[in-house]
Protein backbone atom coordinates (compact mmCIF):
# COMPACT_ATOMS: atom_id res chain seq x y z
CA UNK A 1 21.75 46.27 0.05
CA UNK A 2 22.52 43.08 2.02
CA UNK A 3 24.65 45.09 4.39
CA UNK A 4 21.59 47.20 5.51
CA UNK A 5 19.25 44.53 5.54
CA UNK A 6 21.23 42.28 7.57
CA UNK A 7 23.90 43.91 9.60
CA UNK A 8 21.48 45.44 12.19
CA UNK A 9 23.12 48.89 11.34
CA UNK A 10 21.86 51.76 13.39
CA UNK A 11 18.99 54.10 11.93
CA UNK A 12 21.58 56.93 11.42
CA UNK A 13 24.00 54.74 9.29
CA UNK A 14 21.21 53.39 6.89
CA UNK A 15 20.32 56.83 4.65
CA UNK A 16 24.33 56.90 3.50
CA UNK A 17 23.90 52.85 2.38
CA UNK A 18 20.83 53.67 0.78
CA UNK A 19 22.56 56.39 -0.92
CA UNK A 20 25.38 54.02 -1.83
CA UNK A 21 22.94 51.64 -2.88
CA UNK A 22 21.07 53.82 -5.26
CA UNK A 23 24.40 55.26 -7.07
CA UNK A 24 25.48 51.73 -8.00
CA UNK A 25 21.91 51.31 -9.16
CA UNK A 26 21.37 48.39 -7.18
CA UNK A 27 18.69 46.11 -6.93
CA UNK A 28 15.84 46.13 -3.79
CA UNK A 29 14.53 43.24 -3.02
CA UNK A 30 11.16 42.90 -2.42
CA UNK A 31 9.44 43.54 0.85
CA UNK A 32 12.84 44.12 2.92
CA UNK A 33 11.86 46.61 5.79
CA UNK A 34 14.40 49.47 6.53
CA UNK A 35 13.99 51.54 9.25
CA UNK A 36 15.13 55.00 8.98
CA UNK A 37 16.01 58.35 11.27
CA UNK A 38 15.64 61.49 9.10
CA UNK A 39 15.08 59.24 5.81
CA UNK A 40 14.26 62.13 3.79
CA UNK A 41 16.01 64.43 4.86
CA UNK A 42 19.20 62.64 4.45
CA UNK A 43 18.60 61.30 0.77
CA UNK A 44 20.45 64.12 -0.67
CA UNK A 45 19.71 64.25 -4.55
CA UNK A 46 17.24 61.47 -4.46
CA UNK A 47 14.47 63.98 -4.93
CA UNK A 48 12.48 62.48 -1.91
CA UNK A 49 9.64 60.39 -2.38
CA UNK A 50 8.35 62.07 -5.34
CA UNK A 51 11.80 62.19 -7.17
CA UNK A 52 12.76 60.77 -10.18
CA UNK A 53 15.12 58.82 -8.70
CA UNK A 54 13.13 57.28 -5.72
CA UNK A 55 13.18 53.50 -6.08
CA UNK A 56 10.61 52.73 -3.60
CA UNK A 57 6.89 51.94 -2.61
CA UNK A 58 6.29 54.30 0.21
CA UNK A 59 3.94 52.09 2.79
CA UNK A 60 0.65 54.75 3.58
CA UNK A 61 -0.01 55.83 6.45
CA UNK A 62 3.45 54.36 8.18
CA UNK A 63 4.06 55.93 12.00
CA UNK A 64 7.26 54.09 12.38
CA UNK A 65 9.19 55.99 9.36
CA UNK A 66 9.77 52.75 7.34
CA UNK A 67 9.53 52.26 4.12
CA UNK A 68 9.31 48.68 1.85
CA UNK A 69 11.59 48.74 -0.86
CA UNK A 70 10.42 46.78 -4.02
CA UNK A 71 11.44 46.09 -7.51
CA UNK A 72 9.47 47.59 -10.25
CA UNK A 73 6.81 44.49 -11.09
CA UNK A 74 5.01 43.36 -14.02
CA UNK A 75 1.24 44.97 -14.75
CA UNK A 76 0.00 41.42 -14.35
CA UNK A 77 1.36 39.15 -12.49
CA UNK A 78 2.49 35.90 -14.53
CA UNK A 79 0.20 32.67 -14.30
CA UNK A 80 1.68 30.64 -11.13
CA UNK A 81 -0.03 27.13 -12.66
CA UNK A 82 2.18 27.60 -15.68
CA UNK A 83 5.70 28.34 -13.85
CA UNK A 84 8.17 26.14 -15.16
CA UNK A 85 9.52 22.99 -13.16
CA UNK A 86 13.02 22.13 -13.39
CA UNK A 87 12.12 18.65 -12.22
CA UNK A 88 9.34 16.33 -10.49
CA UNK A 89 7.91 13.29 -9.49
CA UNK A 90 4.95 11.82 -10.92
CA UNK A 91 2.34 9.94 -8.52
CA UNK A 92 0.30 7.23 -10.40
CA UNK A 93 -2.75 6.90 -8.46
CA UNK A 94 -4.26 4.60 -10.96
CA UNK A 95 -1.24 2.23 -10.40
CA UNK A 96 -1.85 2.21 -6.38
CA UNK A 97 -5.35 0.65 -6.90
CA UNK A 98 -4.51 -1.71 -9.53
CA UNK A 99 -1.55 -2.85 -7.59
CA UNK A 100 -4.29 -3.07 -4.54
CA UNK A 101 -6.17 -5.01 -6.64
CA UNK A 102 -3.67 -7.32 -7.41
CA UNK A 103 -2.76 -8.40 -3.84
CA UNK A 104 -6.73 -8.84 -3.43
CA UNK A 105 -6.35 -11.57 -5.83
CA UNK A 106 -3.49 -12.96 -4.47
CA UNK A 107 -5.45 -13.14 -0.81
CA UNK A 108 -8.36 -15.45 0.87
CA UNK A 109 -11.41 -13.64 0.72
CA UNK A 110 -12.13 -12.38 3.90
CA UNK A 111 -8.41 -10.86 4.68
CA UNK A 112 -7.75 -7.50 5.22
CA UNK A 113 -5.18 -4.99 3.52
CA UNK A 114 -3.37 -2.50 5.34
CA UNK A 115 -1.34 -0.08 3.30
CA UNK A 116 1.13 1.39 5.24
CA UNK A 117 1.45 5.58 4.75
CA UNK A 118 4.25 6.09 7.11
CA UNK A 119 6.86 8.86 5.95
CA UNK A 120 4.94 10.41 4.12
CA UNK A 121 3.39 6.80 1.99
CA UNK A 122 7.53 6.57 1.82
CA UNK A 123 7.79 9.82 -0.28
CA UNK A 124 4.80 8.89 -2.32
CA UNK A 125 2.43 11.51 -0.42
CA UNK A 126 0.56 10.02 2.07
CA UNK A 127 -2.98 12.48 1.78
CA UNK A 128 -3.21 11.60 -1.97
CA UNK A 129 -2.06 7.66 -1.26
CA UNK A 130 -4.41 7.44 1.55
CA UNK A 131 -7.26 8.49 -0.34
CA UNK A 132 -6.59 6.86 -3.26
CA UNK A 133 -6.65 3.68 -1.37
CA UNK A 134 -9.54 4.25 0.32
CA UNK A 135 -11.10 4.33 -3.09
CA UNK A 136 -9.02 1.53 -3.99
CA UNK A 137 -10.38 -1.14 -1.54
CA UNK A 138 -7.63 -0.84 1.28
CA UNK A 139 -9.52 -1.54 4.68
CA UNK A 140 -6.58 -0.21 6.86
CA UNK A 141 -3.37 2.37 7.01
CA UNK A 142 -0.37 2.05 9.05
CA UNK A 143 1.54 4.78 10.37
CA UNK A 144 4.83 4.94 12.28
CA UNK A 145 4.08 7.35 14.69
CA UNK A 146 1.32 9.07 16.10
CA UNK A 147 1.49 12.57 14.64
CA UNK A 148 1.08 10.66 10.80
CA UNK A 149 -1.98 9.19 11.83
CA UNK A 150 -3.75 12.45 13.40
CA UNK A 151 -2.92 14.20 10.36
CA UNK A 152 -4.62 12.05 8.37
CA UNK A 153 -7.49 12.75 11.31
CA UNK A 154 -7.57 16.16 10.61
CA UNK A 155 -8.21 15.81 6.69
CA UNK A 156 -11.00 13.70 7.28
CA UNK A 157 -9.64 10.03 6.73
CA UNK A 158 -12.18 8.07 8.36
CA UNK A 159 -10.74 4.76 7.99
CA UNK A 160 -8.79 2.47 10.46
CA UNK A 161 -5.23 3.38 11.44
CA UNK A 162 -2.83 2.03 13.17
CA UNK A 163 0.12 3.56 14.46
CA UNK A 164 2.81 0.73 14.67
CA UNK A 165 5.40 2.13 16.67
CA UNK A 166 5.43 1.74 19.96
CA UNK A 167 2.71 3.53 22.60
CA UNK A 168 3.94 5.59 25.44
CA UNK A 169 1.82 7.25 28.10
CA UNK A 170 2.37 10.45 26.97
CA UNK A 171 0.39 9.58 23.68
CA UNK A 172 -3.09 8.13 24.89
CA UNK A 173 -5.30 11.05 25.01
CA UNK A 174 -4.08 11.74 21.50
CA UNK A 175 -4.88 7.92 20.29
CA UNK A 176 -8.64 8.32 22.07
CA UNK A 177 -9.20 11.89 20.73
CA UNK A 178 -7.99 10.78 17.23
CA UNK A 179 -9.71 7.22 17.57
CA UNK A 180 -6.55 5.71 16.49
CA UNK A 181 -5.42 2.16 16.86
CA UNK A 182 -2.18 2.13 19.54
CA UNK A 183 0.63 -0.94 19.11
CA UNK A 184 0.74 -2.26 22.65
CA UNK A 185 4.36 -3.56 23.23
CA UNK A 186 4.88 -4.37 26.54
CA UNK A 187 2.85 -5.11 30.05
CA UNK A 188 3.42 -1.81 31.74
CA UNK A 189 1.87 0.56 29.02
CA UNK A 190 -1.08 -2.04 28.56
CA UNK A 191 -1.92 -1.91 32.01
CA UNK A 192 -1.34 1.99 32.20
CA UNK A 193 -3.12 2.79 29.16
CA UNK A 194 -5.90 0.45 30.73
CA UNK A 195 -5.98 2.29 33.81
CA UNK A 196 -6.27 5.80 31.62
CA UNK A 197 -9.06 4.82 29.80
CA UNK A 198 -11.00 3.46 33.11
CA UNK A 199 -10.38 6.64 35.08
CA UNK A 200 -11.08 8.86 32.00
CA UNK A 201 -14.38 6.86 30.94
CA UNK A 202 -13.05 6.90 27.08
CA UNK A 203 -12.09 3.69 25.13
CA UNK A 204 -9.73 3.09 22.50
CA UNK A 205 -8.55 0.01 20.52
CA UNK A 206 -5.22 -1.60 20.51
CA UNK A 207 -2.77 -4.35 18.40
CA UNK A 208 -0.48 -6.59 20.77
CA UNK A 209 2.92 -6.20 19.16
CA UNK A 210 4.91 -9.70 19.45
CA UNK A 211 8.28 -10.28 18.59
CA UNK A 212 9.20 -13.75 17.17
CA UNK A 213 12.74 -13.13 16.13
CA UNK A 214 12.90 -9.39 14.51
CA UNK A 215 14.36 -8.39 18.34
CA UNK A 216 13.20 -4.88 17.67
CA UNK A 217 9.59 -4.60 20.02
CA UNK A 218 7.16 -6.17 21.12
CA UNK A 219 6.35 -9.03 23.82
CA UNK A 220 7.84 -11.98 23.35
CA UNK A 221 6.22 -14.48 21.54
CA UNK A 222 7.34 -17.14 24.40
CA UNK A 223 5.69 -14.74 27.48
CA UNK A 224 2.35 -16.01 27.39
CA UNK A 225 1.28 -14.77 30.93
CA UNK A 226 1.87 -11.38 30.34
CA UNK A 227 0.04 -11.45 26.63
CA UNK A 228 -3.07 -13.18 28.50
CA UNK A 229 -2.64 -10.24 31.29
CA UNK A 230 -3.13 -7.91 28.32
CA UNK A 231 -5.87 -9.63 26.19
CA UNK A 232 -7.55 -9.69 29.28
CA UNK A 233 -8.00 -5.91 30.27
CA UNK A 234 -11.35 -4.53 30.35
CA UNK A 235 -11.26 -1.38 28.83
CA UNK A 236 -8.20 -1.45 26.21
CA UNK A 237 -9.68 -3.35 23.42
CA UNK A 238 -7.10 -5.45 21.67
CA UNK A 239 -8.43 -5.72 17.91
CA UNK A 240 -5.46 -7.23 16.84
CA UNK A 241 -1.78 -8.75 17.34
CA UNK A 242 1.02 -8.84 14.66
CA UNK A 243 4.62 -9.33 14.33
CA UNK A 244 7.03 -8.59 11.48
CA UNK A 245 9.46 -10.67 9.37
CA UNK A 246 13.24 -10.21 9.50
CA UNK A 247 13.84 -12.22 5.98
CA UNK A 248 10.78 -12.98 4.11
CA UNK A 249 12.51 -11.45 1.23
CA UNK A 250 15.36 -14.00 1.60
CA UNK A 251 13.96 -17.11 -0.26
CA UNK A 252 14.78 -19.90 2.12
CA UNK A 253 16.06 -18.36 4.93
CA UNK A 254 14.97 -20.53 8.31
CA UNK A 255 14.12 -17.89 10.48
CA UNK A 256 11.04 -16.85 7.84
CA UNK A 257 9.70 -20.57 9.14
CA UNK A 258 10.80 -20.49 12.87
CA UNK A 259 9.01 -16.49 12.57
CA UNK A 260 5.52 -18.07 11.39
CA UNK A 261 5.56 -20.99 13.26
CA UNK A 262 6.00 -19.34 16.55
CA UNK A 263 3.40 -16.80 15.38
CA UNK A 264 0.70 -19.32 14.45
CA UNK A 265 1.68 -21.32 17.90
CA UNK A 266 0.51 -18.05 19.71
CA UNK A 267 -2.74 -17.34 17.47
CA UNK A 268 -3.72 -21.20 18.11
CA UNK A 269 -3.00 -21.05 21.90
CA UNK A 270 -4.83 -17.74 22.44
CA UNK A 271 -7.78 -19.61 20.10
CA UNK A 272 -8.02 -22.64 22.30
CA UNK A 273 -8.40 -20.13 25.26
CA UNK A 274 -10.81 -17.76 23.68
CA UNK A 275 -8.42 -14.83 23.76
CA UNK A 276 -7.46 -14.62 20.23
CA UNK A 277 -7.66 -11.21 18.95
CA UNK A 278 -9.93 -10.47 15.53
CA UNK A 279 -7.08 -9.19 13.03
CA UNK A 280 -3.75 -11.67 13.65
CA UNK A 281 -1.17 -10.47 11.09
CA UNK A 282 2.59 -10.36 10.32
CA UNK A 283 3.16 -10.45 6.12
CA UNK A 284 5.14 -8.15 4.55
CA UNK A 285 5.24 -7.64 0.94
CA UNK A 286 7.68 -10.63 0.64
CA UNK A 287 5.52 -12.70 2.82
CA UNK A 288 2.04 -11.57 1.07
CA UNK A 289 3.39 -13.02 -2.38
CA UNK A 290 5.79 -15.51 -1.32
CA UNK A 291 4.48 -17.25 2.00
CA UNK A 292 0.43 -17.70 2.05
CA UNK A 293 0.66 -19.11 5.23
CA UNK A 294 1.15 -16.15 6.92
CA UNK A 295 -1.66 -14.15 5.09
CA UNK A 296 -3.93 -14.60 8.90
CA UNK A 297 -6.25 -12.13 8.49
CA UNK A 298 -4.61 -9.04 7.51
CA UNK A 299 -1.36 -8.33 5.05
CA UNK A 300 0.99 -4.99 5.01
CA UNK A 301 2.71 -4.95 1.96
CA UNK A 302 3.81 -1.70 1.31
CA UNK A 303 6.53 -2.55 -1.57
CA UNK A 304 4.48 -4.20 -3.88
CA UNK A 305 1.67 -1.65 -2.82
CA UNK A 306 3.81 0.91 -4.26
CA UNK A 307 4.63 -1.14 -7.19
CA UNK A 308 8.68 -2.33 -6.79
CA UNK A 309 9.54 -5.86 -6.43
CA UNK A 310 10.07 -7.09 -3.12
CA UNK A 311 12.79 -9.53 -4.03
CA UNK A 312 15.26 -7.74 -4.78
CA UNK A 313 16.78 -5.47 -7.77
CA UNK A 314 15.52 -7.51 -10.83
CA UNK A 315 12.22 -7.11 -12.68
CA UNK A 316 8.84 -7.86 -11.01
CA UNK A 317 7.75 -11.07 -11.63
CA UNK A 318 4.04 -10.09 -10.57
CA UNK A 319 2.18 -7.73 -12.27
CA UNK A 320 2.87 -4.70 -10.16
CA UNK A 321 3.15 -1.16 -12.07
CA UNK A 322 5.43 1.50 -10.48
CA UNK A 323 3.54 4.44 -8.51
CA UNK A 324 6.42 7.17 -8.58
CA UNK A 325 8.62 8.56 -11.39
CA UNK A 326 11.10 11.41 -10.74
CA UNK A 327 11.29 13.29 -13.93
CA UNK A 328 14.33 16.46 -14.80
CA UNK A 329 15.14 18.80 -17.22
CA UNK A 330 18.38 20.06 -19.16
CA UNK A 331 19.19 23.14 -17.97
CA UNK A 332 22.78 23.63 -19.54
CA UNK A 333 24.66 21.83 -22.23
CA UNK A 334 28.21 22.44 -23.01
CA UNK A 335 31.39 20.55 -24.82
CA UNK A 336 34.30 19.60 -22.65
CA UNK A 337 37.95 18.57 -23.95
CA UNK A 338 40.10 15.55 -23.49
CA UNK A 339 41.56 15.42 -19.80
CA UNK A 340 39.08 17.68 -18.33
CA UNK A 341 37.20 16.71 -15.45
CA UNK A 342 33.31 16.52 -14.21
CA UNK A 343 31.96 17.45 -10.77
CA UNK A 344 33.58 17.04 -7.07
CA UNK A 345 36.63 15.38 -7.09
CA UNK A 346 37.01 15.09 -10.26
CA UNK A 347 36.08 11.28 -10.62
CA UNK A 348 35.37 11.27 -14.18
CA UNK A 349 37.83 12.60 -16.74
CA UNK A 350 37.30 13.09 -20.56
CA UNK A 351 39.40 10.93 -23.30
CA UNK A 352 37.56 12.07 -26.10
CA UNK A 353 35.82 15.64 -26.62
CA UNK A 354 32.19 14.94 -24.52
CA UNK A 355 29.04 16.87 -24.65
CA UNK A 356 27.74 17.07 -21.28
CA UNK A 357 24.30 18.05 -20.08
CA UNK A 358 23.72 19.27 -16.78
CA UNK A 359 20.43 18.44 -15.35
CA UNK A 360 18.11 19.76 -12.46
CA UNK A 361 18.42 16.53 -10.53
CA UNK A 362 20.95 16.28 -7.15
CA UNK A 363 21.17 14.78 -4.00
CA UNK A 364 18.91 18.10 -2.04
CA UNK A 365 16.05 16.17 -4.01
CA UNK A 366 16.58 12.76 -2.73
CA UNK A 367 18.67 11.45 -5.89
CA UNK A 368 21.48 9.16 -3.99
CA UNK A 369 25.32 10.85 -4.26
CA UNK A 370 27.13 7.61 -2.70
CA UNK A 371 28.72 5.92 -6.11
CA UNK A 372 30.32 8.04 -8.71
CA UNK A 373 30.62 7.15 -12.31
CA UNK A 374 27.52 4.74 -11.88
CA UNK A 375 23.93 5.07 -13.34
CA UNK A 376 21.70 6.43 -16.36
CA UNK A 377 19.43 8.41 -16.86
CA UNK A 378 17.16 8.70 -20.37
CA UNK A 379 16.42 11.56 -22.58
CA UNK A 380 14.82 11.33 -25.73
CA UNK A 381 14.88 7.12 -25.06
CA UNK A 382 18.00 6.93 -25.02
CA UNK A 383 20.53 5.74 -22.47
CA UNK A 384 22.83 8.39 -20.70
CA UNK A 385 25.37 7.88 -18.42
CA UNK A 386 26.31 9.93 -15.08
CA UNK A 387 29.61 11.21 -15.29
CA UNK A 388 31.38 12.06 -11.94
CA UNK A 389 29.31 12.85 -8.65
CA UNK A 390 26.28 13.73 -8.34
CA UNK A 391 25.95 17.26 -7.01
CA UNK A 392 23.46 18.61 -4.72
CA UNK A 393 20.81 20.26 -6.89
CA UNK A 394 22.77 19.07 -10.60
CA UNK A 395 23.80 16.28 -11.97
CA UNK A 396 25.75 15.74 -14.94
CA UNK A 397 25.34 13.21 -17.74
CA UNK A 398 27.43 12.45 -21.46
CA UNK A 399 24.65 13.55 -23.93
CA UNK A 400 27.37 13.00 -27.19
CA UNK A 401 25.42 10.89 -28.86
CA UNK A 402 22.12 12.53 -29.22
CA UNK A 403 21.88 15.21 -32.40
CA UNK A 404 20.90 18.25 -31.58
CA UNK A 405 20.27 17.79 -27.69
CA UNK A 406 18.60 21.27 -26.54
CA UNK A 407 18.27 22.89 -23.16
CA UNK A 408 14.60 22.23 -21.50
CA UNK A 409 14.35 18.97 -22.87
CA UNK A 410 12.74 15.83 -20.20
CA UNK A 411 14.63 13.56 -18.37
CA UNK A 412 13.61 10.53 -17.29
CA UNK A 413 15.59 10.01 -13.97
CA UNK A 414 13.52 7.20 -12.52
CA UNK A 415 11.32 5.68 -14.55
CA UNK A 416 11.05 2.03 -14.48
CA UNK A 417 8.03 1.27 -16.82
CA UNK A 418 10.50 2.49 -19.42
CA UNK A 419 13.35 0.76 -18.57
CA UNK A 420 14.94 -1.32 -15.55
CA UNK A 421 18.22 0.13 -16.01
CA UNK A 422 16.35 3.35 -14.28
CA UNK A 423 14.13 1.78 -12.27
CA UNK A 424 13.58 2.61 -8.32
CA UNK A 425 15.18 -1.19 -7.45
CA UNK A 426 18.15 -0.31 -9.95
CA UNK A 427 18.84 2.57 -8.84
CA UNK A 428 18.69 1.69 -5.37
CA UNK A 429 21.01 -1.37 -5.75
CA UNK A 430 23.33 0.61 -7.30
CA UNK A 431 23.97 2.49 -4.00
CA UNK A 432 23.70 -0.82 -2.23
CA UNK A 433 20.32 0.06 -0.39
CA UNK A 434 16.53 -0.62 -1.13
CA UNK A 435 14.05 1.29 -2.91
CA UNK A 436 12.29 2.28 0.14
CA UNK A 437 15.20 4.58 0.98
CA UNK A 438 15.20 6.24 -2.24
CA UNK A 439 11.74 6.96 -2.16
CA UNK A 440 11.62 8.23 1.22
CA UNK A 441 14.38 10.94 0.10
CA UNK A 442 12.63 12.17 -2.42
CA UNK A 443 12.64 15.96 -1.40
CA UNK A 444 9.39 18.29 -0.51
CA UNK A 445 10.42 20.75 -3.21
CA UNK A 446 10.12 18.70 -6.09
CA UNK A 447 6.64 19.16 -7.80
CA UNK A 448 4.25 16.48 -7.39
CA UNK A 449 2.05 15.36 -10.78
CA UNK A 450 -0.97 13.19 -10.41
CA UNK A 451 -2.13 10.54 -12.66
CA UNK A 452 -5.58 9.39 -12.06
CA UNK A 453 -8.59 8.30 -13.96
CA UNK A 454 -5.98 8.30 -16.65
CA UNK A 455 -5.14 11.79 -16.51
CA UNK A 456 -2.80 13.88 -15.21
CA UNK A 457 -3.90 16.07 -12.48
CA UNK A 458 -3.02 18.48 -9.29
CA UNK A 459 -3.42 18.42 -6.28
CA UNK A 460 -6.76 20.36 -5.96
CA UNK A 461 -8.50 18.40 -8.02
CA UNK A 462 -7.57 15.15 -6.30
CA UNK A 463 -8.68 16.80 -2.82
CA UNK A 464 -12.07 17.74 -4.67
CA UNK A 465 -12.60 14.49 -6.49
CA UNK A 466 -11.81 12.13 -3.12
CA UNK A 467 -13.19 14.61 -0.97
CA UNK A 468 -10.73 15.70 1.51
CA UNK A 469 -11.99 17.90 3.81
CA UNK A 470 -10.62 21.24 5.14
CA UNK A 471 -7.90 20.51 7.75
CA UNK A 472 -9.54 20.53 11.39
CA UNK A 473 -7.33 20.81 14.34
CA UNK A 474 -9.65 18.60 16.47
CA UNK A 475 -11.85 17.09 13.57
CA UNK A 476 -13.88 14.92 15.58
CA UNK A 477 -15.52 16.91 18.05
């Protein structure tokens, strides 16, 4: 049936496929159009549409002689809440504010948090993080770019956001229509984004992006004409100014100092001159729990927001909980013999007679395929190793020592509240890289699970209970 679906045959060659088709008994799938010259008349023993052996819905009423061909369904359709998942990730909302919470204690008073949401909250789900935060006692979001932020616009997120990469022209009728905050990084777009909002008679606010050693944007934090040239503007209002750490997570590293002393040199010149912007800022997670002199008046930590330690790929020394756990299922068990090999390449061969699991976890959902022969993964509490590479949707893993292992059964594929040998920092040093990559990977098409209030919800409640609004193309006119 592929060939007529697919081949762009000519009407007259489609009634002898169809015929083919229907001898070998052959599946339709459902909804395929087929368009037809004669149809009828050229079904020879079919019966016609009111045959016995006519395996179609005839559409009413068609003037264009085509028909949809559909399976036979069920009387009711089956319950799509209940469909089976052959893996997730869990969300822990409740986790987010705590973790929120714990930075507020670790924080003067009067100093801001900004959670950043870019990527998509880094896999996490940036709606249901934003939200949550709200509710959490975050008083900013950060975004990369500035199609993040006006999405957030168009559910309804009414607090501040800034969009930290860097503004071009092209984007500031979108930052003043949105009201979002713009990252000013050099003299040119400050003075052309001034201009805009002068001959336009709109305003919008602004964060001076300075670069004190990171060398990736920003003014430099030695050009103080041009930073007074843009503090000064009349109609771009600068809010704020920021830079960003190279090495705060590198305990001792110089630069961290030179970065925060050439920072605070610029916040206490622009002071003396009465030019310092409201919201000065520049910590990190690192720099947020490691460095209090660099708190100013805002902190971004998004690591320890999201509940992974900063430092590196050992446990948390601060009370952070996890927010995401990516969760599998068996979906095949079977015994292998000594010398055979697992997966692509054949990396890992058998020396004694193995049980092997293969489970609904690969690297089209995010899971990392760079090592072979490295990592765990738990079922029933126990410790399972991953044998060979990991494929793209599967991944296999020796299951010999569990009794009675069954098909269908959990897997806990990152879980780190249950153990570090699985956690989002472990598993991320094992393929040399940080936990923010992992996360980010994570795929659209595994499942998202909720916890919040203590129980676990979807999506629709969470929109109801925060109250997200209906999306709105241009939400605030």
């Amino acid at each position: 049936m592929d060939s007529i679906v697919n081949s762009g045959l000519a009407r007259d060659d489609a009634p002898m496929l169809v015929r083919k088709a229907i001898s070998q008994k052959s599946a339709f799938p459902v909804f395929t159009k087929i368009y037809l010259n004669q149809f009828y008349s050229n079904l020879e023993g079919s019966g016609g549409p009111t045959g016995p052996y006519w395996p179609f819905s005839v559409v009413p009423n068609c003037r264009d002689s085509y028909i949809i061909l559909t399976m036979k369904l069920l009387a009711t359709p089956p319950d799509l809440n209940k469909i089976a998942r052959p893996n997730w990730i869990e969300i822990n909302l409740d986790a987010l504010c705590n973790n929120i919470q714990f930075i507020r204690s670790q924080i003067p008073a009067n100093t801001k948090i900004l959670l950043p949401v870019k990527a998509d909250s880094y896999g996490h789900g940036s709606l249901a993080c934003s939200f949550a935060a709200k509710f959490g006692g975050a008083d900013y979001l950060g975004v990369a770019h500035i199609s993040e932020g006006m999405l957030l616009r168009q559910y309804g997120m009414d607090l501040p956001i800034l969009v930290l990469g860097p503004c071009t022209p092209a984007d500031f009728a979108y930052f003043v229509e949105f009201q979002l905050t713009a990252a000013i990084t050099d003299i040119r777009t400050a003075m052309a984004f001034d201009q805009y909002l002068r001959d336009t008679g709109t305003t919008c606010k602004a964060h001076i992006a300075i670069d004190t050693g990171m060398n990736r944007y920003g003014f430099d934090a030695e050009d103080f004409n041009n930073i007074r040239a843009a503090l000064s503007l009349k109609n771009l209002r600068f809010e704020g100014m920021f830079t960003h750490l190279a090495t705060a997570d590198m305990p001792g590293n110089p630069k961290t100092d030179i970065q925060i002393q050439r920072f605070t040199r610029l916040v206490d010149v622009l002071e003396a001159e009465g030019l310092r912007p409201e919201i000065c800022h520049c910590s990190s997670s690192a720099g947020t729990l490691t460095r209090p002199e660099s708190h100013f008046d805002m902190v971004r930590p998004g690591l320890a927001l999201y509940g992974y330690n900063c430092m590196g790929a050992a446990p948390s020394p601060w009370p952070i909980k996890p927010v995401m756990k990516i969760k599998s299922t068996i979906r095949h068990i079977h015994d292998v013999k000594p010398g055979e090999t697992v997966s692509y390449g054949g990396y890992w061969m058998a020396q004694q007679p193995t049980r092997i699991a293969t489970i609904a976890i690969g690297y089209g959902d995010g899971y990392l395929r760079g090592e072979y022969n490295k990592g765990f993964v738990f079922i029933r509490g126990q410790l399972c190793p991953i044998l060979g590479r990991v494929c793209m949707d599967a991944t296999m893993v020796d299951v010999s020592h569990i009794p009675d292992v069954q098909v269908g059964e959990t897997v806990d594929v990152v879980n780190g509240e249950l153990d570090f040998r699985i956690s989002m920092e472990s598993v991320a040093d094992d393929h040399h890289t940080i936990p923010y990559e992992l996360t980010s990977r994570v795929a659209r098409r595994l499942y998202r699970k909720y916890y919040w209030k203590n129980r676990l919800v979807r999506w629709d409640y969470l929109r109801q209970e925060f109250g997200v609004k209906d999306y709105r193309e241009y939400p605030l006119r």
